[in-house]
Protein backbone atom coordinates (compact mmCIF):
# COMPACT_ATOMS: atom_id res chain seq x y z
CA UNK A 1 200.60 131.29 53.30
CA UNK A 2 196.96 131.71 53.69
CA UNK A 3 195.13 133.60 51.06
CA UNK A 4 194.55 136.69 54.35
CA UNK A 5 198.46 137.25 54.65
CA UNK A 6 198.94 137.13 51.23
CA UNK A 7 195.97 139.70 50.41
CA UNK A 8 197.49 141.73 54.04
CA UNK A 9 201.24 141.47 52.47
CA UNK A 10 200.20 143.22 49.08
CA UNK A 11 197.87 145.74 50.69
CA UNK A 12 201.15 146.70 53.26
CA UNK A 13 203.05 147.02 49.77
CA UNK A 14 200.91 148.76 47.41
CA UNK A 15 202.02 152.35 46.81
CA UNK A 16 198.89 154.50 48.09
CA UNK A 17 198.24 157.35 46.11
CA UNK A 18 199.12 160.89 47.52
CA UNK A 19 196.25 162.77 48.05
CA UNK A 20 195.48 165.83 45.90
CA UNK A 21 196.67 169.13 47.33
CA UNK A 22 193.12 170.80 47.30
CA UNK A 23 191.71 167.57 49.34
CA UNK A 24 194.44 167.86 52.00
CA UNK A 25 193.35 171.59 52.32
CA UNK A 26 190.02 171.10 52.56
CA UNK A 27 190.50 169.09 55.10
CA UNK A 28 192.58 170.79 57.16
CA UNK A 29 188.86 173.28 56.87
CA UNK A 30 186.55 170.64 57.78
CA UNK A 31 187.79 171.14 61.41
CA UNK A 32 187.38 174.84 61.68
CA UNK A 33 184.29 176.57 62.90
CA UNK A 34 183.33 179.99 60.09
CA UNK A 35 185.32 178.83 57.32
CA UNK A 36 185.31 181.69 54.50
CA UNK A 37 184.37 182.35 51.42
CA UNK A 38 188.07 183.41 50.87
CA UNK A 39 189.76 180.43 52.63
CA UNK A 40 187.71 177.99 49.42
CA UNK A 41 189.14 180.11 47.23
CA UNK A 42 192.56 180.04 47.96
CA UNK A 43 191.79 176.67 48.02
CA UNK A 44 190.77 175.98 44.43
CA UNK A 45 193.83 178.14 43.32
CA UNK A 46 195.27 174.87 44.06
CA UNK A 47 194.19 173.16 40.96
CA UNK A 48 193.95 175.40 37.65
CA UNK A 49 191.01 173.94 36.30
CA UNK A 50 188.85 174.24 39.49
CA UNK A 51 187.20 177.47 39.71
CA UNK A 52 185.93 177.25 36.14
CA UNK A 53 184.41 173.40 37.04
CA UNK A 54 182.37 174.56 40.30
CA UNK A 55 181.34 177.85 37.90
CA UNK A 56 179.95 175.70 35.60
CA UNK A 57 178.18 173.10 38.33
CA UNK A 58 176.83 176.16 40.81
CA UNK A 59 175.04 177.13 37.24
CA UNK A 60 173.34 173.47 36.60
CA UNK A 61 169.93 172.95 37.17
CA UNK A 62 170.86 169.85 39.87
CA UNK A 63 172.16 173.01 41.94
CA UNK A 64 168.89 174.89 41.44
CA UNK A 65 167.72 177.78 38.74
CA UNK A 66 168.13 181.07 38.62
CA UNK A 67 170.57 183.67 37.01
CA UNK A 68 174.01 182.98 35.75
CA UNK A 69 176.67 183.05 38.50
CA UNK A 70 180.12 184.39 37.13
CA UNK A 71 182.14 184.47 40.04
CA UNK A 72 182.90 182.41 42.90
CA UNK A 73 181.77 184.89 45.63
CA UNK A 74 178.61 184.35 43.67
CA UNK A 75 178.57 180.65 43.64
CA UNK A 76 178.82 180.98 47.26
CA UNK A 77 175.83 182.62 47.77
CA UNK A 78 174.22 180.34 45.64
CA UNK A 79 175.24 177.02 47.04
CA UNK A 80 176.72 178.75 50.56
CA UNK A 81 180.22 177.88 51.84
CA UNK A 82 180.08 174.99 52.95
CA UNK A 83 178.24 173.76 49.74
CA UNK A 84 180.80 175.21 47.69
CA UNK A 85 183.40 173.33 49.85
CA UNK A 86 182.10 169.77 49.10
CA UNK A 87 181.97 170.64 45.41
CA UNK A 88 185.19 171.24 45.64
CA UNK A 89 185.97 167.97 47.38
CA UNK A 90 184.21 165.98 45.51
CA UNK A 91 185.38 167.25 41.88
CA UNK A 92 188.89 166.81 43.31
CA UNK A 93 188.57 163.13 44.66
CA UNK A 94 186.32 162.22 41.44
CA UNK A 95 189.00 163.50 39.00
CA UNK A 96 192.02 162.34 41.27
CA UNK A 97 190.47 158.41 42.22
CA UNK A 98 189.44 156.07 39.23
CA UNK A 99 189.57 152.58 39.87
CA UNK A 100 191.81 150.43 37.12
CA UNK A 101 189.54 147.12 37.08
CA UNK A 102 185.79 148.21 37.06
CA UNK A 103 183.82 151.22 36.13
CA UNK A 104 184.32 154.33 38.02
CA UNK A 105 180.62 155.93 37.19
CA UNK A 106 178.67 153.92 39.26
CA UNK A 107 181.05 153.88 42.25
CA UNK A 108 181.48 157.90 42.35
CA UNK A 109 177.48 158.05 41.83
CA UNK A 110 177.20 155.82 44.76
CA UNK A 111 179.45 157.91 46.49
CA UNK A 112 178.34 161.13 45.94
CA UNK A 113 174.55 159.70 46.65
CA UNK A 114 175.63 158.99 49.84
CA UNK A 115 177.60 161.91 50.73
CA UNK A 116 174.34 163.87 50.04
CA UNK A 117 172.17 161.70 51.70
CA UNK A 118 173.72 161.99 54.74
CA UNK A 119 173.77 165.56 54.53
CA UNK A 120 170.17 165.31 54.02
CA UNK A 121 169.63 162.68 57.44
CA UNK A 122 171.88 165.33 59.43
CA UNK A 123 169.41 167.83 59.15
CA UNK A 124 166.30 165.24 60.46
CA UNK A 125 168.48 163.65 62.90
CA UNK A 126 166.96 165.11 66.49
CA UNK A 127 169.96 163.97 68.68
CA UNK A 128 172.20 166.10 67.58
CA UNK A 129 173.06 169.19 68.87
CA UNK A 130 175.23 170.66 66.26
CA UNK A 131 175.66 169.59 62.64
CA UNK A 132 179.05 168.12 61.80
CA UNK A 133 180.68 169.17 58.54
CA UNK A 134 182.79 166.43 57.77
CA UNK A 135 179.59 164.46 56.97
CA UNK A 136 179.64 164.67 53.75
CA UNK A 137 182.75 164.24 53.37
CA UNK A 138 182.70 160.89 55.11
CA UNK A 139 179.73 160.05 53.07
CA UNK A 140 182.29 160.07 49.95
CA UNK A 141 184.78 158.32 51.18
CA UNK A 142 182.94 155.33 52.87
CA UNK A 143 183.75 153.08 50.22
CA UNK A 144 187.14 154.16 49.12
CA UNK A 145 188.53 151.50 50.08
CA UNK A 146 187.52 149.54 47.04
CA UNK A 147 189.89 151.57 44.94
CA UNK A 148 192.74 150.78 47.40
CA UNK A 149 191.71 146.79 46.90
CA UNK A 150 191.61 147.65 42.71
CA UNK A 151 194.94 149.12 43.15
CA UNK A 152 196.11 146.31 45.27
CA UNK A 153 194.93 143.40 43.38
CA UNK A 154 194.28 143.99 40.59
CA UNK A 155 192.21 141.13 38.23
CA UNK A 156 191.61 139.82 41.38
CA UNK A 157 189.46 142.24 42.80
CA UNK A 158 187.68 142.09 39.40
CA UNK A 159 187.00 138.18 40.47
CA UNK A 160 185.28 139.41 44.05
CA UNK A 161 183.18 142.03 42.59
CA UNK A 162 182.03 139.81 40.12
CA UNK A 163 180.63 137.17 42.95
CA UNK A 164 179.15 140.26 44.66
CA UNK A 165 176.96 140.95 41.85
CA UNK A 166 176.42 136.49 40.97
CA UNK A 167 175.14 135.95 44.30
CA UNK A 168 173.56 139.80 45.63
CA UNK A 169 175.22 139.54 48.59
CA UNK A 170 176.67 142.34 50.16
CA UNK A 171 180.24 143.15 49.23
CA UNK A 172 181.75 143.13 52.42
CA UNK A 173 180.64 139.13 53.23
CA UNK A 174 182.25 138.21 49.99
CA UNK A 175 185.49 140.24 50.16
CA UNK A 176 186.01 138.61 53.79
CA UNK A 177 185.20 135.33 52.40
CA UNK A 178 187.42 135.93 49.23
CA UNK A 179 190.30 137.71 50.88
CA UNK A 180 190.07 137.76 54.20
CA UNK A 181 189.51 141.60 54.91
CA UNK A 182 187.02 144.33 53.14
CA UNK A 183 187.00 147.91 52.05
CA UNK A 184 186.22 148.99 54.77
CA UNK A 185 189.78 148.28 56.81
CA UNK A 186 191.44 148.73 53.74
CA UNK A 187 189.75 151.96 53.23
CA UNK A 188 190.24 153.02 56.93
CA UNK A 189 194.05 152.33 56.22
CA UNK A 190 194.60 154.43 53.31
CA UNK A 191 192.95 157.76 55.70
CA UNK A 192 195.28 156.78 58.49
CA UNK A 193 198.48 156.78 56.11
CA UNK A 194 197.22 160.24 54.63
CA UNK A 195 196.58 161.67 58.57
CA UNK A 196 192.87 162.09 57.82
CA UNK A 197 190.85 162.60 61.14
CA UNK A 198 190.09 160.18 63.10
CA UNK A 199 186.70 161.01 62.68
CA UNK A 200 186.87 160.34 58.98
CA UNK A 201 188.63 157.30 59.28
CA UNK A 202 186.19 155.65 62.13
CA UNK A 203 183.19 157.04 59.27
CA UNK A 204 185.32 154.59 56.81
CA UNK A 205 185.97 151.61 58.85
CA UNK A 206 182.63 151.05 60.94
CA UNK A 207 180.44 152.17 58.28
CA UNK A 208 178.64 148.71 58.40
CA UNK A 209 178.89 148.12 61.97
CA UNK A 210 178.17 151.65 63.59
CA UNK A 211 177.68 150.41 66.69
CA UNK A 212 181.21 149.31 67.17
CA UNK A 213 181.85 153.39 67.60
CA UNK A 214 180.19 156.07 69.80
CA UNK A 215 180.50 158.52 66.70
CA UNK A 216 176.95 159.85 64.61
CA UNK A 217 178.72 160.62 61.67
CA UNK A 218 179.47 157.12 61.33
CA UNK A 219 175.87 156.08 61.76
CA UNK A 220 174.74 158.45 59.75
CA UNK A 221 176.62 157.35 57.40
CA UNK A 222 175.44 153.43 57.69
CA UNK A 223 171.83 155.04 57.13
CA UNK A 224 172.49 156.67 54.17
CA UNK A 225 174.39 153.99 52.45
CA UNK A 226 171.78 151.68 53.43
CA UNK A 227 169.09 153.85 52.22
CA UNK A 228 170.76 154.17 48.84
CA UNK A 229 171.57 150.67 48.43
CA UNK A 230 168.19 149.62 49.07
CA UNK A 231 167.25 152.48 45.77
CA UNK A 232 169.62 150.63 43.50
CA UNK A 233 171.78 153.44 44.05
CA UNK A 234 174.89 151.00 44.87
CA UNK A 235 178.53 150.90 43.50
CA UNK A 236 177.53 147.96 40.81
CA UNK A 237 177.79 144.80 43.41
CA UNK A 238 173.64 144.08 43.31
CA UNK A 239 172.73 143.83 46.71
CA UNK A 240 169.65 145.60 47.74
CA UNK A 241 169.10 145.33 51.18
CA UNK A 242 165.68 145.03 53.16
CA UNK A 243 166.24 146.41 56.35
CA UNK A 244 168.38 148.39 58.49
CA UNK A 245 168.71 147.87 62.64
CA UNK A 246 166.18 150.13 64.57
CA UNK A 247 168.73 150.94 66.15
CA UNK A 248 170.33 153.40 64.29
CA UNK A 249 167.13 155.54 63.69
CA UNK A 250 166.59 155.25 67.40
CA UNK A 251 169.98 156.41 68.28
CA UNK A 252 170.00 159.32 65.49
CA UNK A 253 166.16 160.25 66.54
CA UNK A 254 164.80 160.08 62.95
CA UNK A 255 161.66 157.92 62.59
CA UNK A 256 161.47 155.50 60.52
CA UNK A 257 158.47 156.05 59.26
CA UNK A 258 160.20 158.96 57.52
CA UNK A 259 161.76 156.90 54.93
CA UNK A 260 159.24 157.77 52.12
CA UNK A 261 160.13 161.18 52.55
CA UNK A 262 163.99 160.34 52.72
CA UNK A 263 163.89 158.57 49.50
CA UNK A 264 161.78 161.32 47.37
CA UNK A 265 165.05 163.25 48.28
CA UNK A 266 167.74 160.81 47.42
CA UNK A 267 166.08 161.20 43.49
CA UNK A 268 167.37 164.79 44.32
CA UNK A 269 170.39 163.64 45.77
CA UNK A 270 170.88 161.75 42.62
CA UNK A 271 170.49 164.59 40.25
CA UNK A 272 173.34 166.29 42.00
CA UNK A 273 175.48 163.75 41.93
CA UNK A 274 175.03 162.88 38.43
CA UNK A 275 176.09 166.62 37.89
CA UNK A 276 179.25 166.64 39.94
CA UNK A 277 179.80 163.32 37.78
CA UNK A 278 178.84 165.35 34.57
CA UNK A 279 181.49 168.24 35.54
CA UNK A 280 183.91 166.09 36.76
C-alpha cells in the first residue's frame, strides 16, 4: 500500500467532528438576503456563554471606541449584523476546533486574518456586482483542513508541518509530497460531510488554484491568504511568498498597485483577530 491510500484510508475513517449548533445556524443565514438582528440572536441562545463573549469583543478597542454597549441590539449597531454574525462564527469555530499536534494560536490568527482580509478585498474588488456574505466565512475556513489532517494523523502531521517550516516551502507542496493529498481536499471533504454550501466548500478546496473554479469568493480568498502569508501572517509553516498571478487582481478588478494600501489594513485586520483570539 502506497503511503496515498494509506493517508486516503485513515482520512475515510477518522470520525469528523460534528459541527457546533450555532455554526450550522449561521449558516443556514449566510444564504438569506436581510438577515435580522433577531434571527443572530436566537442564534447565540444556542451556546450559553455567547452573548456575554461578543458583549465583551463589540466593547474592545480592535472593534473601535466609543461608549459601553450592554446589549446585543446595541452591539449590532455597533459592529452591524452582519459583523455581529461573523463574531459569532468565528468565536464558535475558534472555541469548537483546536488542533491536537501543533499550536492553535497561530492557525486561528491566520484564519481570522484572512477572513477579514477578504472582507476588506470585497469591498475594492470592481467586478462584482453584489457583495457575497459567505466571504468571510470562507476566509476562516480555508485552511481547516489542517485540523482534519491533525485529527487524522496524528504525530504524523506533526512530521509534515515540521518540513514546511525546514525548507519554507508552501504547505500544500510538502503535504502532497509527504502524503499524497493536502488540506485543501481534506478540508473540502470535511464541508461536504457537514452539507456546507457548495460555495464554501469550492472557497476550501481551490483556494490555491482559483482558477480551477468560476467562483470570486474563491479568488478572493487566494488573494487574501496570499497577501497575509506574504506579512508573516501564516499558520506557523514559514513560507512567505513573493508573488501572486496577475491574474487574480485582473479578474477581481483591484489593482495591484493597491497592495500598500491593502496591507496598512491587514495590521487592522490583525488587531481584530487577535481580539476574537483574546475573547475566544
Amino acid at each position: 500500500m502506497t503511503v496515498s491510500e494509506e493517508v486516503m484510508q485513515r482520512l475515510e475513517a477518522v470520525s469528523f467532528p460534528t459541527p457546533p449548533a450555532v455554526v450550522v445556524r449561521l449558516v443556514q443565514l449566510l444564504s438569506k438576503d436581510n438577515v435580522t438582528a433577531g434571527e443572530i440572536a436566537d442564534t447565540m441562545a444556542l451556546d450559553a456563554s455567547m452573548a456575554t463573549r461578543v458583549l465583551q469583543l463589540a466593547n474592545s478597542v480592535a472593534l473601535g471606541a466609543g461608549s459601553q454597549v450592554d446589549s446585543i441590539p446595541e452591539a449590532v449597531l455597533r459592529v452591524g449584523v452582519e459583523g455581529v454574525r461573523d463574531i459569532v462564527f468565528s468565536l464558535a469555530m475558534v472555541g469548537a476546533m483546536r488542533p491536537a499536534h501543533f499550536d492553535y494560536r497561530p492557525f486561528w490568527r491566520h484564519s481570522l486574518a484572512v477572513a477579514f482580509t477578504a472582507q476588506s478585498l470585497q469591498s475594492r474588488a470592481q467586478h462584482l456586482s453584489s457583495p457575497f456574505p459567505e466571504t468571510y466565512t470562507a476566509g476562516l475556513l480555508h485552511d481547516i483542513g489542517m485540523l482534519v489532517l491533525d485529527r487524522a494523523l496524528g504525530a504524523q502531521y506533526c512530521d509534515v508541518l515540521a518540513a514546511a517550516r525546514t525548507t519554507a516551502r508552501p504547505l500544500s507542496e510538502i503535504e502532497h509530497e509527504m502524503l499524497g493529498t493536502d488540506h485543501t481536499l481534506a478540508g473540502g471533504r470535511m464541508l461536504e460531510i457537514w452539507h456546507f454550501p457548495d460555495l464554501l466548500v469550492d472557497a476550501v478546496r481551490h483556494h490555491h488554484k482559483p482558477w480551477v473554479t468560476g467562483h470570486v469568493v474563491t479568488r478572493l480568498v487566494h488573494l487574501a491568504d496570499f497577501i497575509c502569508n506574504r506579512q508573516g501572517i501564516h499558520h506557523g509553516s514559514g513560507h512567505f511568498p513573493q508573488s501572486c498571478a496577475a491574474r487574480i487582481w485582473d479578474e477581481l478588478g483591484i489593482d495591484e498597485s493597491e497592495l500598500p494600501g491593502i496591507v496598512a489594513s491587514v495590521q487592522t485586520d490583525l488587531a481584530r483577530a487577535e481580539a476574537v483570539l483574546a475573547t475566544a
